[in-house]
Protein backbone atom coordinates (compact mmCIF):
# COMPACT_ATOMS: atom_id res chain seq x y z
CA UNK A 1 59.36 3.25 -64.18
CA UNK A 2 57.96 0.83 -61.57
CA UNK A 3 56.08 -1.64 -64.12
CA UNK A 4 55.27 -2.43 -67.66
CA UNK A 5 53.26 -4.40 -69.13
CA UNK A 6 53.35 -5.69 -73.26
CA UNK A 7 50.40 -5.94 -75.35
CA UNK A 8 49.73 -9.46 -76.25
CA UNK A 9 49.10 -9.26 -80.23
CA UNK A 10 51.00 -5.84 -81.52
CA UNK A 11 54.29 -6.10 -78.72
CA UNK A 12 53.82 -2.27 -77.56
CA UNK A 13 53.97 -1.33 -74.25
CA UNK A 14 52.87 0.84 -71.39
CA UNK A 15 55.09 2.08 -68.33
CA UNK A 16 53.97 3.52 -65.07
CA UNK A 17 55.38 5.32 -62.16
CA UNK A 18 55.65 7.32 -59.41
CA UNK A 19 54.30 10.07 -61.10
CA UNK A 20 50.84 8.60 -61.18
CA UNK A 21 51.13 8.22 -65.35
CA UNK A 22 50.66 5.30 -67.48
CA UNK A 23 52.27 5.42 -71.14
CA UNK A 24 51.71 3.57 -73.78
CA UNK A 25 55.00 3.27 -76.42
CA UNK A 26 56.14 1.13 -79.60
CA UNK A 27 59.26 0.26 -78.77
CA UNK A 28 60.18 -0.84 -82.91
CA UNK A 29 60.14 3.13 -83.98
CA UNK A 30 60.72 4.51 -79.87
CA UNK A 31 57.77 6.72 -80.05
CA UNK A 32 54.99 7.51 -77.52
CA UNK A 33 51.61 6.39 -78.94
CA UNK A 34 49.37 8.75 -76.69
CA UNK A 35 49.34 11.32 -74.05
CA UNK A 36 49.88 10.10 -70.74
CA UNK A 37 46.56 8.67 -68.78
CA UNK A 38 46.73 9.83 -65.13
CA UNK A 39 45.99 8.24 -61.80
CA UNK A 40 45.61 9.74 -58.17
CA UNK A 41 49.10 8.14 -56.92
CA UNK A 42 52.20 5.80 -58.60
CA UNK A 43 51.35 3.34 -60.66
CA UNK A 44 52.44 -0.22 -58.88
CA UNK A 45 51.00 -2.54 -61.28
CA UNK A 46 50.15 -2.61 -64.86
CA UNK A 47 48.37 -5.78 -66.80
CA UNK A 48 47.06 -6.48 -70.25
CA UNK A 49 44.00 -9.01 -70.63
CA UNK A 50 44.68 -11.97 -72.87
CA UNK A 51 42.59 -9.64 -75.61
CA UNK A 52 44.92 -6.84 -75.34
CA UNK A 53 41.44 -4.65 -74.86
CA UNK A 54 41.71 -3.82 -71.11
CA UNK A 55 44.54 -2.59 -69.06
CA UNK A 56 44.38 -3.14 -65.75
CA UNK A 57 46.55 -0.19 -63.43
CA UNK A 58 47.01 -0.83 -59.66
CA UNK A 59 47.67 2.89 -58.05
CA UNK A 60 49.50 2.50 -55.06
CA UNK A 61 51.73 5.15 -53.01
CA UNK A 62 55.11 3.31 -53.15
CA UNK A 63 56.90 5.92 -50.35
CA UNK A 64 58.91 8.01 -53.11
CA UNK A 65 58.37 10.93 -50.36
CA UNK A 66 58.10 9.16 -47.53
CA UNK A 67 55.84 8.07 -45.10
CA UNK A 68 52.72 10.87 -46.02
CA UNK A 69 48.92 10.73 -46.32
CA UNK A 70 48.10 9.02 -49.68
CA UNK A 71 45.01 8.13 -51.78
CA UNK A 72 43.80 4.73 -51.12
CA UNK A 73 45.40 1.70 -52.98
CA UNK A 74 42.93 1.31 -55.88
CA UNK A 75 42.86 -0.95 -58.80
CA UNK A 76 41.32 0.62 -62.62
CA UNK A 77 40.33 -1.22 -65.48
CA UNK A 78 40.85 0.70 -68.82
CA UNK A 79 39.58 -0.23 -72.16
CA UNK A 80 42.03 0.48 -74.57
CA UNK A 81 41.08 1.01 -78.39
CA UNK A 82 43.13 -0.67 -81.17
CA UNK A 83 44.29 3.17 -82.08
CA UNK A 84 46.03 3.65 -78.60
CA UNK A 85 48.03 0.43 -78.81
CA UNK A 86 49.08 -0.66 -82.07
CA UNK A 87 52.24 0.84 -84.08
CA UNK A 88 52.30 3.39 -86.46
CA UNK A 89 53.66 2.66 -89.61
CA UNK A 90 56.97 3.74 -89.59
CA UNK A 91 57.65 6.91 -91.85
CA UNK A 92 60.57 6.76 -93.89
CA UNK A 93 63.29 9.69 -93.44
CA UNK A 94 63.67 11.80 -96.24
CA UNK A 95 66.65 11.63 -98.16
């Protein structure tokens, strides 16, 4: 994981890293909240507007390989919906 970044009003989280994949997880019940959203190269830098409703993901080669041709550094701005980020309820195991 090279960074993460918590949502300001529900206290998820996403990760990113070399693999060029940004995740967002709830941490209270340790489960992924969506498939992984891809970018052309590692993810350097990940940032959360003060709304929560835009995630802004800085793809950047950070030399994992080596020194090798690499997409250009590029910064994306992602709207996230309240359904990617908040928790899920948390299911209660069956006795």
């Amino acid at each position: 994981v090279n960074s993460l970044a918590f949502h300001p009003t529900y206290g998820t989280f996403a990760t990113g890293g070399c693999d060029g994949k940004v995740i967002m997880w709830d941490g209270q019940n340790k489960k992924r909240l969506q498939a992984p959203w891809s970018y052309p190269t590692s993810i350097a830098g990940l940032a959360f507007n003060p709304t929560g409703a835009i995630l802004a993901v800085a793809s950047s080669y950070t030399f994992e390989e080596g020194d090798k041709e690499a997409p250009p550094d590029q910064v994306f701005f992602r709207s996230v919906s309240d359904q990617e980020v908040r928790p899920r309820p948390k299911q209660a195991n069956p006795a």
